[in-house]
N, C-alpha and C. Protein backbone atom coordinates (compact mmCIF):
# COMPACT_ATOMS: atom_id res chain seq x y z
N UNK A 1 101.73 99.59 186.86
CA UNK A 1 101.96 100.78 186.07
C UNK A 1 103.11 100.52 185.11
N UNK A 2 103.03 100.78 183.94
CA UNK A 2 104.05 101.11 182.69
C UNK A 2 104.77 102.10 183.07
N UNK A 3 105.66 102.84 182.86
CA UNK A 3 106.63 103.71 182.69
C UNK A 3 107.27 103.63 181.59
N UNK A 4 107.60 104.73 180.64
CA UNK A 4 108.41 104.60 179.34
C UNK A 4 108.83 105.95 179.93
N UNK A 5 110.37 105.79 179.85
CA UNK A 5 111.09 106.99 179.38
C UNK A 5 111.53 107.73 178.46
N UNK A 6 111.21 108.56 177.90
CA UNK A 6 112.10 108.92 176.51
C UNK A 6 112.32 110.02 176.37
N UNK A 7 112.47 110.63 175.35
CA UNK A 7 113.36 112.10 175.17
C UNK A 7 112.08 113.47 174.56
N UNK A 8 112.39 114.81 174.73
CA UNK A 8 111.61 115.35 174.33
C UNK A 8 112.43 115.75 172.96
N UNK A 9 113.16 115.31 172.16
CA UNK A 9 114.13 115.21 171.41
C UNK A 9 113.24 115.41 170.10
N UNK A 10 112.00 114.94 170.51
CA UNK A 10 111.00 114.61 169.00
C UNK A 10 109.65 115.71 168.94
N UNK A 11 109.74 117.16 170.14
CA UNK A 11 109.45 117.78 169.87
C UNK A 11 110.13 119.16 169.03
N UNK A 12 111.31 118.82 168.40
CA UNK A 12 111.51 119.68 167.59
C UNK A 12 112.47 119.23 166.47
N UNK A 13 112.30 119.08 165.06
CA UNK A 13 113.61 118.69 164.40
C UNK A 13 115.34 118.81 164.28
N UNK A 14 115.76 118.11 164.54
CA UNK A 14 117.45 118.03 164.45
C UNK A 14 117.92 117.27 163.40
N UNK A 15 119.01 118.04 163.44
CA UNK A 15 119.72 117.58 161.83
C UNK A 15 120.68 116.24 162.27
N UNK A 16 120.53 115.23 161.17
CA UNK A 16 121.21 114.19 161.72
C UNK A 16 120.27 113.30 162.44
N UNK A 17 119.54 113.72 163.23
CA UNK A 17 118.67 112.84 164.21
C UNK A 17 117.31 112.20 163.96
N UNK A 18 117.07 112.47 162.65
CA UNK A 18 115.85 112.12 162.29
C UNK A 18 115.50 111.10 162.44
N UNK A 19 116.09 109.77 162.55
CA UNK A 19 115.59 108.41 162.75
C UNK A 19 115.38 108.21 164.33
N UNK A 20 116.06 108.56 165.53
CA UNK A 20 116.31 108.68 166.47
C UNK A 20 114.64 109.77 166.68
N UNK A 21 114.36 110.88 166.38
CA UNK A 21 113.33 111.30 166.48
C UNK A 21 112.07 110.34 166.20
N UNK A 22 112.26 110.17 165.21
CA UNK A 22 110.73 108.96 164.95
C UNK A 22 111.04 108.31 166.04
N UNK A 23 111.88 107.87 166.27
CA UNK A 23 111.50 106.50 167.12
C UNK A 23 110.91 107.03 168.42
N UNK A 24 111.34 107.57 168.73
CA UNK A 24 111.06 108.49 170.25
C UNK A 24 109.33 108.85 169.62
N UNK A 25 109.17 109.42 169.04
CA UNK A 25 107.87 109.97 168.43
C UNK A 25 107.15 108.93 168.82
N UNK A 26 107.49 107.47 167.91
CA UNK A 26 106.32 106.51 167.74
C UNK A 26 106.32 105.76 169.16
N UNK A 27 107.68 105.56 170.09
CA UNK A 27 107.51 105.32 171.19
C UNK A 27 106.42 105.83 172.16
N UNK A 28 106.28 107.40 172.13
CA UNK A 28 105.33 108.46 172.71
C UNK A 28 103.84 107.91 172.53
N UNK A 29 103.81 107.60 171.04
CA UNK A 29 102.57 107.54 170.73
C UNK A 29 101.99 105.90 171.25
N UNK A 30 102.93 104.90 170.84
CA UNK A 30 102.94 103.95 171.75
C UNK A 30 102.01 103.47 172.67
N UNK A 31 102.79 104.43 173.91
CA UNK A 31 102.56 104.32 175.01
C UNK A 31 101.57 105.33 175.12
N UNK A 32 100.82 106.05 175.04
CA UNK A 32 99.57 107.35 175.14
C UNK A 32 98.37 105.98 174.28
N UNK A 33 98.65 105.43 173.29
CA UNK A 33 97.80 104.47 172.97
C UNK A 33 97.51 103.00 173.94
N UNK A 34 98.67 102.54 174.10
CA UNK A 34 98.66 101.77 175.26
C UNK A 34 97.80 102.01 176.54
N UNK A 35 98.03 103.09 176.80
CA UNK A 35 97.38 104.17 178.10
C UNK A 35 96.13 103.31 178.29
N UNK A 36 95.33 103.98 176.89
CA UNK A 36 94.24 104.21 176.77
C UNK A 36 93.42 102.78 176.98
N UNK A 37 94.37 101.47 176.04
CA UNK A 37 93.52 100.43 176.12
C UNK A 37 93.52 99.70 177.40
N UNK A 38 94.81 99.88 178.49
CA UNK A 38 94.87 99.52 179.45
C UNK A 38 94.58 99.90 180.83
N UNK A 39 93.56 101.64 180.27
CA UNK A 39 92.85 102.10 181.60
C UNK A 39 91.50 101.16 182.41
N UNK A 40 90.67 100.59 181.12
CA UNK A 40 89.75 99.85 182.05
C UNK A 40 90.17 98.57 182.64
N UNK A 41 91.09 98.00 182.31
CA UNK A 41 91.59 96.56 183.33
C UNK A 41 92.50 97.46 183.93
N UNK A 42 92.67 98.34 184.62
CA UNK A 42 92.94 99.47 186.06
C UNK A 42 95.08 99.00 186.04
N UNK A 43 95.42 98.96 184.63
CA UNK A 43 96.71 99.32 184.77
C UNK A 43 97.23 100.33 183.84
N UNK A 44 97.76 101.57 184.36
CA UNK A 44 98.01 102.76 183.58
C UNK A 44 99.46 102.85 183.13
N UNK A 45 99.34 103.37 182.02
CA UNK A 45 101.10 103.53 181.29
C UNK A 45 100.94 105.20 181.07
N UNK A 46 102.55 105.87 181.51
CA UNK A 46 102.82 106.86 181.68
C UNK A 46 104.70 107.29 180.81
N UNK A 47 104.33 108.05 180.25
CA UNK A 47 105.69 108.55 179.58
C UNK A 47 106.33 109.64 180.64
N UNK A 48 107.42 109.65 180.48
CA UNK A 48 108.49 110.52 181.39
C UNK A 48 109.68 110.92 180.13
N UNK A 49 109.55 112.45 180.28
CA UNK A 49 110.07 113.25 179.07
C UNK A 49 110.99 113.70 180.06
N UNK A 50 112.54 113.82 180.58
CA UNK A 50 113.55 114.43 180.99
C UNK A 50 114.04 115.72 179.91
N UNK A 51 114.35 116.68 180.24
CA UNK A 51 114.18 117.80 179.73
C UNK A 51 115.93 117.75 179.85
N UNK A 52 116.32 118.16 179.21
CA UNK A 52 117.74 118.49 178.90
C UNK A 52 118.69 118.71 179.70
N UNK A 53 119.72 118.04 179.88
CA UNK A 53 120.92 118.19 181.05
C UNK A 53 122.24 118.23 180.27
N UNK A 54 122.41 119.54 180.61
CA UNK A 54 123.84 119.61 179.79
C UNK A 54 124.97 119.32 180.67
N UNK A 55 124.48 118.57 181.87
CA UNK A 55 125.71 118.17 182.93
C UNK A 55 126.04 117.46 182.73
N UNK A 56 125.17 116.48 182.02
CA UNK A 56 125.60 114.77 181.05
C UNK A 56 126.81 115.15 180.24
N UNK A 57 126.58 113.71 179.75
CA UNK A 57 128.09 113.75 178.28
C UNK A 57 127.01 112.75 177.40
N UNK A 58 125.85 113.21 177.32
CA UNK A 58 125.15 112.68 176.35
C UNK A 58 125.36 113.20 174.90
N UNK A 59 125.56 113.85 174.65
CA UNK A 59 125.93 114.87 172.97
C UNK A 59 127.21 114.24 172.69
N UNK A 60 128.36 114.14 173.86
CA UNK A 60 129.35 114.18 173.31
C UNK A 60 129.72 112.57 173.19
N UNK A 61 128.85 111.98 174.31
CA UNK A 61 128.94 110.40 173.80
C UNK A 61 128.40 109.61 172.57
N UNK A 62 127.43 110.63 171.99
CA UNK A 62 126.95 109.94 171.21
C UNK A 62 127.39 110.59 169.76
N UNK A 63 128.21 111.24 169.55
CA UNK A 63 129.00 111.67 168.29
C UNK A 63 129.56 110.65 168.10
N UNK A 64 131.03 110.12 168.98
CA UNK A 64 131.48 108.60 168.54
C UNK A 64 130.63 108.22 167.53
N UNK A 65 130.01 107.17 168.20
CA UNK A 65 128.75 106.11 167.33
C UNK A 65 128.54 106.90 166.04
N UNK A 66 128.28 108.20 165.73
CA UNK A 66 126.97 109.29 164.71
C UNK A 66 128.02 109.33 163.77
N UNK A 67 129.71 109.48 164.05
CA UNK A 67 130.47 109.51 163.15
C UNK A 67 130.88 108.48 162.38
N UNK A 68 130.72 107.44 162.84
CA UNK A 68 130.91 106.18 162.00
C UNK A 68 129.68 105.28 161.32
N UNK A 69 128.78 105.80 161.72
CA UNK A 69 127.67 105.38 160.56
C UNK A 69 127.19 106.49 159.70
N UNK A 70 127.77 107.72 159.77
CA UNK A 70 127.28 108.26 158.55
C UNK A 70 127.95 108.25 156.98
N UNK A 71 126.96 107.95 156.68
CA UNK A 71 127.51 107.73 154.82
C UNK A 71 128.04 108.60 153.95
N UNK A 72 129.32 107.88 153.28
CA UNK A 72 129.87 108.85 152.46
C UNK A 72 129.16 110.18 151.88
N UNK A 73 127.96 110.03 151.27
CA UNK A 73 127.09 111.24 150.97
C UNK A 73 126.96 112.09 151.58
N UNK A 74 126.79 112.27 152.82
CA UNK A 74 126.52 112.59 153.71
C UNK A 74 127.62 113.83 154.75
N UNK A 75 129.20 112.97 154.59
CA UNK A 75 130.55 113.38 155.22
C UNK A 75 130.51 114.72 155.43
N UNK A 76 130.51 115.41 154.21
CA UNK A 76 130.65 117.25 154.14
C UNK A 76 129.40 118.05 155.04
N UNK A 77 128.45 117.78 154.91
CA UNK A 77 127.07 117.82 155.05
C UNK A 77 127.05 117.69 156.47
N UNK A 78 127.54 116.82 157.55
CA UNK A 78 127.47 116.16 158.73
C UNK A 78 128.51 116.91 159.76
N UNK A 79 129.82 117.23 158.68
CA UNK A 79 130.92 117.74 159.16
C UNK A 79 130.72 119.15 159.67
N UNK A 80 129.76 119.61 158.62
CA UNK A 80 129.54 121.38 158.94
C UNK A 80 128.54 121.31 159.97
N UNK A 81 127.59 120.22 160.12
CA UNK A 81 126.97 120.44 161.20
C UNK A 81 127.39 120.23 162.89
N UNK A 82 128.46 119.13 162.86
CA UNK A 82 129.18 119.17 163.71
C UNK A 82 130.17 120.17 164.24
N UNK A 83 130.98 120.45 163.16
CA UNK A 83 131.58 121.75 163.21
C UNK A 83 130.97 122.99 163.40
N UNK A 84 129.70 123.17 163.73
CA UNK A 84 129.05 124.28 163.95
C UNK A 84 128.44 124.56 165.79
C-alpha cells in the first residue's frame, strides 16, 4: 500500500499560499491517479488529509521561512495579511 499524506490546505484558497496549494492539489491528484493504475496488480495508494490542529505551531513555524522569501513587491501586501 502507498500512503501520501497531505493537507486539505488545497481545498480552499489562501493568500500567500498559492504555490504550496498546487502542490498539495497535484500531489492529491497524483496519487487518486496512481490509485487507479495500480489497482489491478492488487497494490492500492491512499491519501490521508489531517484536518486542522491548532495545537501545532504549524502557522507560526512556517511564517519564519514565508517572511524571507517574499519579494519586495509583495512586502506591504503580505504585511497586511499577516497583520490581520
Amino acid at each position: 500500500m502507498i500512503v501520501n499524506v497531505t493537507s486539505t490546505v488545497m481545498y480552499r484558497p489562501l493568500t500567500l499560499l498559492s504555490v504550496y496549494s498546487a502542490s498539495k492539489a497535484a500531489v492529491n491528484m497524483f496519487t487518486e491517479s496512481l490509485a487507479l493504475e495500480l489497482e489491478p496488480l492488487g497494490v492500492r495508494a491512499r491519501i490521508v488529509l489531517p484536518e486542522r490542529a491548532p495545537q501545532t505551531r504549524f502557522g507560526e513555524n512556517a511564517q519564519t521561512p514565508m517572511h524571507s522569501a517574499i519579494p519586495e513587491a509583495y512586502a506591504a501586501f503580505a504585511k497586511r495579511m499577516f497583520d490581520s
